[in-house]
PDB file of N, CA and C in Angstrom:
ATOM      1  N   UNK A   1       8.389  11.797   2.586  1.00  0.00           N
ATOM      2  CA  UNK A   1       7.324  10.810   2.714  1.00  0.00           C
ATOM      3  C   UNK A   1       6.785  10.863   4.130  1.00  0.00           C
ATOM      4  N   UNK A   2       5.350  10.589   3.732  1.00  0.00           N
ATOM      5  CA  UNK A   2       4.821  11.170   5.123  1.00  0.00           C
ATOM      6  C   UNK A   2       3.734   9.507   5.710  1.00  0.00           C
ATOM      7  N   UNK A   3       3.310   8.978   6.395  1.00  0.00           N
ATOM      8  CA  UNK A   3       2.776   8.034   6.135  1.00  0.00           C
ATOM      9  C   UNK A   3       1.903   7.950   7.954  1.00  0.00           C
ATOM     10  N   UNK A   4       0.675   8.239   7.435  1.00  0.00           N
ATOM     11  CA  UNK A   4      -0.586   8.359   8.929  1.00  0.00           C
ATOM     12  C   UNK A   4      -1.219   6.702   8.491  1.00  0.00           C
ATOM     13  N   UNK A   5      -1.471   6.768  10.265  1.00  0.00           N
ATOM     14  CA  UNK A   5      -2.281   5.212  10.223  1.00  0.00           C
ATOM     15  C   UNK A   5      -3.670   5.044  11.280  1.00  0.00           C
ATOM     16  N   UNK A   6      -4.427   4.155  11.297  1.00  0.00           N
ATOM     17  CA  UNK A   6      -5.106   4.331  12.342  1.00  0.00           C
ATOM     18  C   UNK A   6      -5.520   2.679  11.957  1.00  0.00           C
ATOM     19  N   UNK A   7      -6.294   2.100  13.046  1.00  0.00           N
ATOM     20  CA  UNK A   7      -6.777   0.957  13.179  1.00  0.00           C
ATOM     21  C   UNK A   7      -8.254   1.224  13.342  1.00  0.00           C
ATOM     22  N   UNK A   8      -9.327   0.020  12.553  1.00  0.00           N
ATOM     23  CA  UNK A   8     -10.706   0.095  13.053  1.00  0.00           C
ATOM     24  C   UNK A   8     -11.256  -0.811  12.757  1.00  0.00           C
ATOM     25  N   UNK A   9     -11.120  -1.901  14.267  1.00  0.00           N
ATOM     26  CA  UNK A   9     -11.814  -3.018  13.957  1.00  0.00           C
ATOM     27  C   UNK A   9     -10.763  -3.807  13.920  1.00  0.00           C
ATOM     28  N   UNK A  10     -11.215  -4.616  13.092  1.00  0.00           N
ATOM     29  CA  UNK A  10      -9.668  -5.729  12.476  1.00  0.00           C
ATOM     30  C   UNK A  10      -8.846  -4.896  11.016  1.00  0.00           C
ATOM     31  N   UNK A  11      -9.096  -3.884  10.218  1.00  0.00           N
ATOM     32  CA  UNK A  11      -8.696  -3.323   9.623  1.00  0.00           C
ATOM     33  C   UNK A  11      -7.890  -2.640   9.828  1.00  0.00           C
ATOM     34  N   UNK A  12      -6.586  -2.248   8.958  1.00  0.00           N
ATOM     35  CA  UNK A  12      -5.321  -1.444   9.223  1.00  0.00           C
ATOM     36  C   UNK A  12      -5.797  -0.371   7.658  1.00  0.00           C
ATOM     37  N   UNK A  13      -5.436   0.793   7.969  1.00  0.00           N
ATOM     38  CA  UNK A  13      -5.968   1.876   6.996  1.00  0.00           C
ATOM     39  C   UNK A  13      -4.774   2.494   7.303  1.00  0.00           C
ATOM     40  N   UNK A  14      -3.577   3.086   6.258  1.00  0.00           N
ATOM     41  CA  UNK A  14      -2.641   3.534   5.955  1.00  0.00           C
ATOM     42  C   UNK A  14      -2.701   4.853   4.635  1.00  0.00           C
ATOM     43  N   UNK A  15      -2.328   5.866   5.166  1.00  0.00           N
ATOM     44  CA  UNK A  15      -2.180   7.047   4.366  1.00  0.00           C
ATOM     45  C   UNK A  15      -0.737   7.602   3.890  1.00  0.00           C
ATOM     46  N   UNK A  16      -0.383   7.333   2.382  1.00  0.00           N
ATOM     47  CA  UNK A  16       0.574   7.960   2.089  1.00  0.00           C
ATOM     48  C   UNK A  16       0.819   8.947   1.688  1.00  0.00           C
ATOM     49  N   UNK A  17       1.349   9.750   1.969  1.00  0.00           N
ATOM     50  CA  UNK A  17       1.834  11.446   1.622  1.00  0.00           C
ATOM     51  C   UNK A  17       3.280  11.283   0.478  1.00  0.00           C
ATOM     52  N   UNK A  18       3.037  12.425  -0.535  1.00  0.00           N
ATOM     53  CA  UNK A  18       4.688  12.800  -1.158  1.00  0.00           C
ATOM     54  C   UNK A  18       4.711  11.576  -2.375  1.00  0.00           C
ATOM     55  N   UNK A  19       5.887  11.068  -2.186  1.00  0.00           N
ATOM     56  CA  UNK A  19       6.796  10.168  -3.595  1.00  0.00           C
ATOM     57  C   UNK A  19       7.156   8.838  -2.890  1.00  0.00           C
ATOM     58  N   UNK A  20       6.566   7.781  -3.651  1.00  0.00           N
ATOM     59  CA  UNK A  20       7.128   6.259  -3.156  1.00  0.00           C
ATOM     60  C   UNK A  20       7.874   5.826  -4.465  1.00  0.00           C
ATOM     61  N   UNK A  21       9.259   6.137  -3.664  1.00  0.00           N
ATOM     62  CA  UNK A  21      10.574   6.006  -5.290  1.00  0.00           C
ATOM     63  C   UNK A  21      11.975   5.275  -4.151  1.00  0.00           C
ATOM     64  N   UNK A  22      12.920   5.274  -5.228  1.00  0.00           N
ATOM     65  CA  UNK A  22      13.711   4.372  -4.318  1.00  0.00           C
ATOM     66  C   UNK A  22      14.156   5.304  -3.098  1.00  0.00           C
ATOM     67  N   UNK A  23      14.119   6.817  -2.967  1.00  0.00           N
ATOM     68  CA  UNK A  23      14.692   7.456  -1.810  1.00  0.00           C
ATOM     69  C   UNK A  23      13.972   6.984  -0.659  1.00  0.00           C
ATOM     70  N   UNK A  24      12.295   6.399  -0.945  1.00  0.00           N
ATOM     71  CA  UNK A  24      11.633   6.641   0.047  1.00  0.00           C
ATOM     72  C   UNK A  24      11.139   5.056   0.349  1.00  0.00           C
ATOM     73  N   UNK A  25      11.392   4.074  -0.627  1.00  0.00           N
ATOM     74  CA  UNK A  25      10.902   2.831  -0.584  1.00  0.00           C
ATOM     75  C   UNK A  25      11.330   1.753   0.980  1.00  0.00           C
ATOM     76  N   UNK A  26      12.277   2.427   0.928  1.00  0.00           N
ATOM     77  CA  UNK A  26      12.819   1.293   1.864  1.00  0.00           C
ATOM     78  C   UNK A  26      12.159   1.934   3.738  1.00  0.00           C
ATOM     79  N   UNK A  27      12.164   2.947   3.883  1.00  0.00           N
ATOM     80  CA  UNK A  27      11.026   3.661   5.023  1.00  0.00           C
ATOM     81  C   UNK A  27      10.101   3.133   4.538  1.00  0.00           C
ATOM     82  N   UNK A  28       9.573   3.288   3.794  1.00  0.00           N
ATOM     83  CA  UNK A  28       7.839   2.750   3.284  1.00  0.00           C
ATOM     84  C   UNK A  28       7.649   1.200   4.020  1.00  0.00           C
ATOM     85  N   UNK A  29       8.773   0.483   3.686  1.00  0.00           N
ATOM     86  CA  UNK A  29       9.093  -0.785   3.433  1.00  0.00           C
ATOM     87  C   UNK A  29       8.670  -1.131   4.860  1.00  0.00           C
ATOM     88  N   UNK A  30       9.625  -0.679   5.676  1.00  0.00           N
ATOM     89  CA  UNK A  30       9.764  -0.624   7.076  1.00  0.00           C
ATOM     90  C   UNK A  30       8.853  -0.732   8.281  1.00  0.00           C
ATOM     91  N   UNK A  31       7.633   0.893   7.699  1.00  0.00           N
ATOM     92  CA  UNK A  31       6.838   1.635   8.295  1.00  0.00           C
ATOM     93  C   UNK A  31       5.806   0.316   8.300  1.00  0.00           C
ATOM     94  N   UNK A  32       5.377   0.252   6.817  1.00  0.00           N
ATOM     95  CA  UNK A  32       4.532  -0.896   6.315  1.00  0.00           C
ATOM     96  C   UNK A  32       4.723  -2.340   7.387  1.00  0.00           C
ATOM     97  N   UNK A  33       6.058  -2.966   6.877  1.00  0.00           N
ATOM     98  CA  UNK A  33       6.365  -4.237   8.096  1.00  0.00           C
ATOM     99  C   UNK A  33       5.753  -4.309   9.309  1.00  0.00           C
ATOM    100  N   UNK A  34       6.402  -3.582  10.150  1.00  0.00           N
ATOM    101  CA  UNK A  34       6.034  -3.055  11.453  1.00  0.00           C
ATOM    102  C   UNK A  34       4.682  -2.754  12.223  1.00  0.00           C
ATOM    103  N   UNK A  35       3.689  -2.387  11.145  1.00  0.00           N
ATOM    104  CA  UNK A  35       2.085  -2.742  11.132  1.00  0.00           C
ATOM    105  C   UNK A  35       1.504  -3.332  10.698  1.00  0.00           C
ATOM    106  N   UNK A  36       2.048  -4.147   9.592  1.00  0.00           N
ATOM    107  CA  UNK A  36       0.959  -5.347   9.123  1.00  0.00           C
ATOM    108  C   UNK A  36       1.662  -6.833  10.265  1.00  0.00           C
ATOM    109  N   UNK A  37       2.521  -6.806  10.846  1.00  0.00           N
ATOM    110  CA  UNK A  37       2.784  -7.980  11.632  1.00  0.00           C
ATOM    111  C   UNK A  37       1.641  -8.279  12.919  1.00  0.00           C
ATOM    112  N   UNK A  38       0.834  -7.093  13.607  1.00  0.00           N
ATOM    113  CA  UNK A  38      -0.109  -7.372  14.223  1.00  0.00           C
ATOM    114  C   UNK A  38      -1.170  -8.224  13.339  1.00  0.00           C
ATOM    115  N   UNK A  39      -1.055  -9.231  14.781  1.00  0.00           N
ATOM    116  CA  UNK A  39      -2.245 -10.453  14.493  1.00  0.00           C
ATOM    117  C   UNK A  39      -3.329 -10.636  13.899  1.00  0.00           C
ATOM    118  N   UNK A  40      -3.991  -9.173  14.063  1.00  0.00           N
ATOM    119  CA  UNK A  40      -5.510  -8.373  14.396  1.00  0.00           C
ATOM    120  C   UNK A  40      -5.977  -8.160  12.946  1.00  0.00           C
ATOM    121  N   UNK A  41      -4.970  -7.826  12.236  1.00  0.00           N
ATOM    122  CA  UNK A  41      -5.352  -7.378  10.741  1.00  0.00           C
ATOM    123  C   UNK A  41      -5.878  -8.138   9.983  1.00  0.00           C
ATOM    124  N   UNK A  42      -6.842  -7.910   9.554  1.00  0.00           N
ATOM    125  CA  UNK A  42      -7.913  -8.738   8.523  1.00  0.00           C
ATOM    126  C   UNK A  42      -7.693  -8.140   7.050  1.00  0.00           C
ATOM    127  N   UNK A  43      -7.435  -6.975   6.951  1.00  0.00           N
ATOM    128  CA  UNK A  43      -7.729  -6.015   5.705  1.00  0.00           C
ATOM    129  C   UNK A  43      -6.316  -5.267   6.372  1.00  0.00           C
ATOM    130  N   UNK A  44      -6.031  -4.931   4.975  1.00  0.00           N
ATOM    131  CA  UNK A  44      -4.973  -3.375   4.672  1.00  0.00           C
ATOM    132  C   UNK A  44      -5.666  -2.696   3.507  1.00  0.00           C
ATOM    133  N   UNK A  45      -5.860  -1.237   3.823  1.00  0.00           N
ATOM    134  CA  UNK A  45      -6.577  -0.383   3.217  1.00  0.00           C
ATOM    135  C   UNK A  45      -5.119   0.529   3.021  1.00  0.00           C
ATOM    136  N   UNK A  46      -4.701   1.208   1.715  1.00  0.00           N
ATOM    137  CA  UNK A  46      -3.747   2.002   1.444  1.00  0.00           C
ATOM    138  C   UNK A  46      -3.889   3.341   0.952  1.00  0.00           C
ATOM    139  N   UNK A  47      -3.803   4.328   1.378  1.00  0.00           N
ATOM    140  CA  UNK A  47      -5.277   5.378   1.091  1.00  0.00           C
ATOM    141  C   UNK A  47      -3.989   6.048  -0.309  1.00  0.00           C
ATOM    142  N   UNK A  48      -3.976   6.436  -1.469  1.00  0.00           N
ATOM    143  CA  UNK A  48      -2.674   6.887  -2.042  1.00  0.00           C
ATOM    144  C   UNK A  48      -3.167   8.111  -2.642  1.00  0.00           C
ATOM    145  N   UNK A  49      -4.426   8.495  -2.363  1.00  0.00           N
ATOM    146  CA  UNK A  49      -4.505   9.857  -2.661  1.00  0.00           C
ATOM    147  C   UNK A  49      -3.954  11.587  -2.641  1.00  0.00           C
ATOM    148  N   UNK A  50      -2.794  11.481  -1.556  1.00  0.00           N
ATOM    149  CA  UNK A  50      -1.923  12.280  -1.265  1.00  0.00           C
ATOM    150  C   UNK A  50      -0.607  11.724  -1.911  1.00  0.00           C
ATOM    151  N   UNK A  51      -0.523  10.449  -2.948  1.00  0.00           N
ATOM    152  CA  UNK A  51       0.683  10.340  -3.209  1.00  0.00           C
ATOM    153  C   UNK A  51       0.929  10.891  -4.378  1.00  0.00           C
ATOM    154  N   UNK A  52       1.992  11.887  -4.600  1.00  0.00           N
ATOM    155  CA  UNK A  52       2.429  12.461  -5.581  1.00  0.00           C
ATOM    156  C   UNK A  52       3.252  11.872  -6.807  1.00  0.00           C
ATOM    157  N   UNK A  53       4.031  10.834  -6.663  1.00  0.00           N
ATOM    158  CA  UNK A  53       4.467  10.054  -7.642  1.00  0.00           C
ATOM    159  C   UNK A  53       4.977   8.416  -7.431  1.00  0.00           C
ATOM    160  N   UNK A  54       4.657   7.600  -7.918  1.00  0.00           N
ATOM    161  CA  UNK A  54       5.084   6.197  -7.507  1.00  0.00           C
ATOM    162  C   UNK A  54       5.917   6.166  -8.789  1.00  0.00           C
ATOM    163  N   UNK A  55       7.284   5.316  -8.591  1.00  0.00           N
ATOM    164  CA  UNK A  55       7.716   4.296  -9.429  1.00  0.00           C
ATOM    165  C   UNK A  55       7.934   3.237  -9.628  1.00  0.00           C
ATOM    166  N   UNK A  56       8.692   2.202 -10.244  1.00  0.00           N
ATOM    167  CA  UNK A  56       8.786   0.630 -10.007  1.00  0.00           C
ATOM    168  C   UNK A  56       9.461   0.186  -8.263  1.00  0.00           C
ATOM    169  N   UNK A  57      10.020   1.389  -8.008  1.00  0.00           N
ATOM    170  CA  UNK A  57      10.488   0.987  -6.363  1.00  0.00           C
ATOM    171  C   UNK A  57       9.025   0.876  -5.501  1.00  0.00           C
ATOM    172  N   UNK A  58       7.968   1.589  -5.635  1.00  0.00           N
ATOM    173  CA  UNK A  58       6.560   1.408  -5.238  1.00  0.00           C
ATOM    174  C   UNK A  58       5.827   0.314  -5.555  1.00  0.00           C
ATOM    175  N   UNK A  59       5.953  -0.076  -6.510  1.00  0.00           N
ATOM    176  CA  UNK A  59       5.266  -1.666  -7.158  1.00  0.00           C
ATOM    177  C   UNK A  59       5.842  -2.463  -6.204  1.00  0.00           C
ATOM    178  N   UNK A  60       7.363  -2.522  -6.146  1.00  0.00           N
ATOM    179  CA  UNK A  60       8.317  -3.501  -5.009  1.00  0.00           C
ATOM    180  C   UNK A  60       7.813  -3.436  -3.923  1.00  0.00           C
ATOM    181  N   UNK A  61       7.706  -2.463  -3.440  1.00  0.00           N
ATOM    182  CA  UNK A  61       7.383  -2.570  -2.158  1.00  0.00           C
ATOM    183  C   UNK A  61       5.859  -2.908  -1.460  1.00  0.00           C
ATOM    184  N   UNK A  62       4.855  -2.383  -2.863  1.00  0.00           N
ATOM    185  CA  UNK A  62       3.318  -3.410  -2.661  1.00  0.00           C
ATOM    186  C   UNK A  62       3.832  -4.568  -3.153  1.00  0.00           C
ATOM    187  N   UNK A  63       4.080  -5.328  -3.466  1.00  0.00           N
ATOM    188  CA  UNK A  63       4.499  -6.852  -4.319  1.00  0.00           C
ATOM    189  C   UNK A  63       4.941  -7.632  -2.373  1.00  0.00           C
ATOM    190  N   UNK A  64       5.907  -6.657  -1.737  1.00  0.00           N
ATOM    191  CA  UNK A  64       6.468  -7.459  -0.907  1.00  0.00           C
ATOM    192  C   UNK A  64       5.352  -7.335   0.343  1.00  0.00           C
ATOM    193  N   UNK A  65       4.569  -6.092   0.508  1.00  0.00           N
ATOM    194  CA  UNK A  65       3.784  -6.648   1.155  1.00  0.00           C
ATOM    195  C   UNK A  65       2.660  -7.701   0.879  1.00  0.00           C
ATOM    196  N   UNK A  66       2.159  -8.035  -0.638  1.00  0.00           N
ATOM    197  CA  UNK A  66       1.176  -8.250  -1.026  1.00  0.00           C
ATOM    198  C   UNK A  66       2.208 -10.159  -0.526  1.00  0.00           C
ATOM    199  N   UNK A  67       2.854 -10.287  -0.909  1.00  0.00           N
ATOM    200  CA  UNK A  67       3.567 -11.260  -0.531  1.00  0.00           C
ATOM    201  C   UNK A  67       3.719 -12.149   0.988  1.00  0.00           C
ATOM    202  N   UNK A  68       3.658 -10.639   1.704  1.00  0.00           N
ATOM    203  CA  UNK A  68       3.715 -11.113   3.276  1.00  0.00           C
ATOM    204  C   UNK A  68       2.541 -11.179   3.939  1.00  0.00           C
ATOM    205  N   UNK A  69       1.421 -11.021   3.281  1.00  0.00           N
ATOM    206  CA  UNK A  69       0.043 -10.795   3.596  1.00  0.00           C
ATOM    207  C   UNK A  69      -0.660 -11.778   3.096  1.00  0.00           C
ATOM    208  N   UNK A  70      -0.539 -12.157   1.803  1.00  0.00           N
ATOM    209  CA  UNK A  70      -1.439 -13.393   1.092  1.00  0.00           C
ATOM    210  C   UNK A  70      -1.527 -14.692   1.958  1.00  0.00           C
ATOM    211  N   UNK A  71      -0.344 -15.358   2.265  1.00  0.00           N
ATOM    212  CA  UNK A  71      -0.485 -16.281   3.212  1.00  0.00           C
ATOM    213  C   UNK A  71      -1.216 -16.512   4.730  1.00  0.00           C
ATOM    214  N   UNK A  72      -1.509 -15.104   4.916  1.00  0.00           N
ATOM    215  CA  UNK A  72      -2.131 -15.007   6.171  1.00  0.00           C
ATOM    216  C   UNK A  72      -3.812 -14.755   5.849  1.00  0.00           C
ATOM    217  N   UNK A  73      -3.795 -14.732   4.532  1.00  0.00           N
ATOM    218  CA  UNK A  73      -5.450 -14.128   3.398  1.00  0.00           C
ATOM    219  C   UNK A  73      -5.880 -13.232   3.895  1.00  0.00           C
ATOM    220  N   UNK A  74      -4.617 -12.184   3.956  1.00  0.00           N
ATOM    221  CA  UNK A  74      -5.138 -10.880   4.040  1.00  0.00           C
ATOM    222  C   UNK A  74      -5.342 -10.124   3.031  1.00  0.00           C
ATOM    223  N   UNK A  75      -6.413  -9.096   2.629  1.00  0.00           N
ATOM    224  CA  UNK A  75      -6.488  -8.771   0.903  1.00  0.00           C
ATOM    225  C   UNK A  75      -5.609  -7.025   1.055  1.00  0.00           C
ATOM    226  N   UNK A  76      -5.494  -6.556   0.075  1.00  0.00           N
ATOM    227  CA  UNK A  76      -4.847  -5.104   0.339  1.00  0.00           C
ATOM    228  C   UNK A  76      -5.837  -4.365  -1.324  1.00  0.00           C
ATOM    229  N   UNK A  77      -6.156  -3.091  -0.144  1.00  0.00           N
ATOM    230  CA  UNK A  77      -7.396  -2.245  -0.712  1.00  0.00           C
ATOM    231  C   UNK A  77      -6.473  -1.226  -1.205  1.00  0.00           C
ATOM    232  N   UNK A  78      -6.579  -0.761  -2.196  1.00  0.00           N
ATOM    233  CA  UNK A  78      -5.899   0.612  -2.987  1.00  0.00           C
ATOM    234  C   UNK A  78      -7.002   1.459  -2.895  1.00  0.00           C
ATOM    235  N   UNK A  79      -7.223   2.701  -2.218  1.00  0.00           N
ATOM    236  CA  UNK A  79      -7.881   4.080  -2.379  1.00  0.00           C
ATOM    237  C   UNK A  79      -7.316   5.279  -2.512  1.00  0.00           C
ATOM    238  N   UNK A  80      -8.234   5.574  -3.350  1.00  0.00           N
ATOM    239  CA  UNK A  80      -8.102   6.921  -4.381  1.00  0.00           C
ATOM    240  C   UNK A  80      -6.686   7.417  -4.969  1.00  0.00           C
ATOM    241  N   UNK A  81      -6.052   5.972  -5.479  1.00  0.00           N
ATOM    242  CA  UNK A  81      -5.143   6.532  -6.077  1.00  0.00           C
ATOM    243  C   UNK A  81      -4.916   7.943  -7.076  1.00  0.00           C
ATOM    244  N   UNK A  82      -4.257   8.796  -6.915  1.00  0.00           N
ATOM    245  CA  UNK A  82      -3.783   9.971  -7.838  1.00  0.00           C
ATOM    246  C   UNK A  82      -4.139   9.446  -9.400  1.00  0.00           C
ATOM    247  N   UNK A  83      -4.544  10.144 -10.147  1.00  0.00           N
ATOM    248  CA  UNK A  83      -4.344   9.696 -11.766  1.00  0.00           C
ATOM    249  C   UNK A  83      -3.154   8.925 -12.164  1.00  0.00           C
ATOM    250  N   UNK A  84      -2.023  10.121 -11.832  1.00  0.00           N
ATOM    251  CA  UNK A  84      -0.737   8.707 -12.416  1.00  0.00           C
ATOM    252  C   UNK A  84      -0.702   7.644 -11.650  1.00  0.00           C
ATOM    253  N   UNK A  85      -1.015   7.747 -10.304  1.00  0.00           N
ATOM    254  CA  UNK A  85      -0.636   6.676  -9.711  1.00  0.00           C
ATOM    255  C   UNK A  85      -1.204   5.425  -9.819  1.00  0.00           C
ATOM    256  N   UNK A  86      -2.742   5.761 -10.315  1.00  0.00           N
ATOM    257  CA  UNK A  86      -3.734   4.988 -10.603  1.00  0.00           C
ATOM    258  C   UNK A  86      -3.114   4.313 -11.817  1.00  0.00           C
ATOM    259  N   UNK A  87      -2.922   4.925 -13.205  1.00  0.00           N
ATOM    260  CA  UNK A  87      -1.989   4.333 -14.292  1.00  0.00           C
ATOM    261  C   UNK A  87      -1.026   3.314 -14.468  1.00  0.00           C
ATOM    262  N   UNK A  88       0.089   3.670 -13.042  1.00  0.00           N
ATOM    263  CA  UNK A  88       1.338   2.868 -12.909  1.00  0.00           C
ATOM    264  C   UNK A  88       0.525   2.018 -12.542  1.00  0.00           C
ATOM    265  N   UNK A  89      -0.243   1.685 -11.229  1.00  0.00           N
ATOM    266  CA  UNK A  89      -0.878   0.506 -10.997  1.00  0.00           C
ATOM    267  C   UNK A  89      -1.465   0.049 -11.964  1.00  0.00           C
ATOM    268  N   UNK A  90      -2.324  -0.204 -12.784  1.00  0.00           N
ATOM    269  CA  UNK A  90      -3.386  -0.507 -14.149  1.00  0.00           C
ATOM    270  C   UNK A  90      -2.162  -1.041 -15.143  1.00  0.00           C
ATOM    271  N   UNK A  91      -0.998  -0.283 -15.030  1.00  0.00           N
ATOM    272  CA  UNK A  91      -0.405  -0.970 -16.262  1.00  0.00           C
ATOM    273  C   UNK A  91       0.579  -1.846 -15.722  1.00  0.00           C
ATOM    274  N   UNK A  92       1.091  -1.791 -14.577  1.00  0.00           N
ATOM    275  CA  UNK A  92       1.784  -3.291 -13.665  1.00  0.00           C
ATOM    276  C   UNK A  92       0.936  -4.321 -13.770  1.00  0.00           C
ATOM    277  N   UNK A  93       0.036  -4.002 -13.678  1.00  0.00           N
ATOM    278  CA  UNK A  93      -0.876  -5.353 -13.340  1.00  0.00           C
ATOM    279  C   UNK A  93      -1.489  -5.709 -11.984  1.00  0.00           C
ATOM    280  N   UNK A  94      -0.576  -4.406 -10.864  1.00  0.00           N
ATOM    281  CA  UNK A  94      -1.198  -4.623  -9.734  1.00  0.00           C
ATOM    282  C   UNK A  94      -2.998  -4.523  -9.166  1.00  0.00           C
ATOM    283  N   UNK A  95      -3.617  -4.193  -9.823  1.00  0.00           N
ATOM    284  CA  UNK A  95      -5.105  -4.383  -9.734  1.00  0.00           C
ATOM    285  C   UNK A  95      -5.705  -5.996  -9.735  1.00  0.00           C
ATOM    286  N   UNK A  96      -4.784  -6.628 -10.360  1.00  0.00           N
ATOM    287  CA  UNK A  96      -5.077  -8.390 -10.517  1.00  0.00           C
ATOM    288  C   UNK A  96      -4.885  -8.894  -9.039  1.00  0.00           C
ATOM    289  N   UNK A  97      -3.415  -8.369  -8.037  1.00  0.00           N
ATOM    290  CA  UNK A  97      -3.367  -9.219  -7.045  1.00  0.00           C
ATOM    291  C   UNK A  97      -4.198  -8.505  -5.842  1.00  0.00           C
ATOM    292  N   UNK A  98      -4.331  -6.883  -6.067  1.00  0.00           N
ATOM    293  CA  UNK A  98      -4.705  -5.908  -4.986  1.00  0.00           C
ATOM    294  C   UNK A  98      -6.434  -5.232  -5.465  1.00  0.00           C
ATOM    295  N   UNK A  99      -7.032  -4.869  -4.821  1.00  0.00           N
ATOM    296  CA  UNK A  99      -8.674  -4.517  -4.885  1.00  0.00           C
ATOM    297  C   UNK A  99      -8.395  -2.873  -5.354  1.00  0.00           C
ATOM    298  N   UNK A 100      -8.815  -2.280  -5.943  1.00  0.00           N
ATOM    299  CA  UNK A 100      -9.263  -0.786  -6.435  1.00  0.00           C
ATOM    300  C   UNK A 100      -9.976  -0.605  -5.572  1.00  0.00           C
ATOM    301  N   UNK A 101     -10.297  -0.200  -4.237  1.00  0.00           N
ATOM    302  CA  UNK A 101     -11.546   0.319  -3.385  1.00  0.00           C
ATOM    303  C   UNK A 101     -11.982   1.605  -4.110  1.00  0.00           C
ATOM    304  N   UNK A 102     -13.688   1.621  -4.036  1.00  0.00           N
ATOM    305  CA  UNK A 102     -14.082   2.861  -4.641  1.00  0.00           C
ATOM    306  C   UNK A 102     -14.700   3.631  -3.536  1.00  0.00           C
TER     307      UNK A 102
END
């Protein structure tokens, strides 16, 4: 798991590389924490187009940020999810709490 970031503006834009499964969830978990705690963030943008496979350990770990973010009304943008990845999301239900950016 590979995971690039950059800031622009008040926006945090995050790129995941590889598999978000339980080997890799808890780094994800981590990486994630550690940049959404700046003040500054208005938006989280999650770019998942380089991600090769998500499972229910990936739902967990958007759920817990989507969790640590709502209270502060921060929204979290999903882009260009992969086909499957796009799927797992659509059939969790995560599109209800998180935005599909097109």
């Amino acid at each position: 798991m590979k995971i690039e970031h950059y800031k622009k503006s008040d926006e945090l834009h995050v790129k995941l590389f590889g598999e978000l499964d339980e080997l890799t969830g808890s780094y994800v978990r981590i990486v994630l924490d550690g940049l959404i705690d700046d003040d500054e963030i208005k938006k989280l943008y999650i770019d998942m187009s380089s991600l090769s496979f998500m499972d229910s350990t990936g739902i967990g770990v958007l759920i817990g940020r989507y969790k640590r973010l709502k209270p502060r009304g921060i929204p979290i943008y999903i882009q260009s999810p992969t086909p499957i990845v796009d799927r797992i999301l659509g059939l969790s239900g995560m599109y209800e709490i998180m935005i599909k950016a097109v």
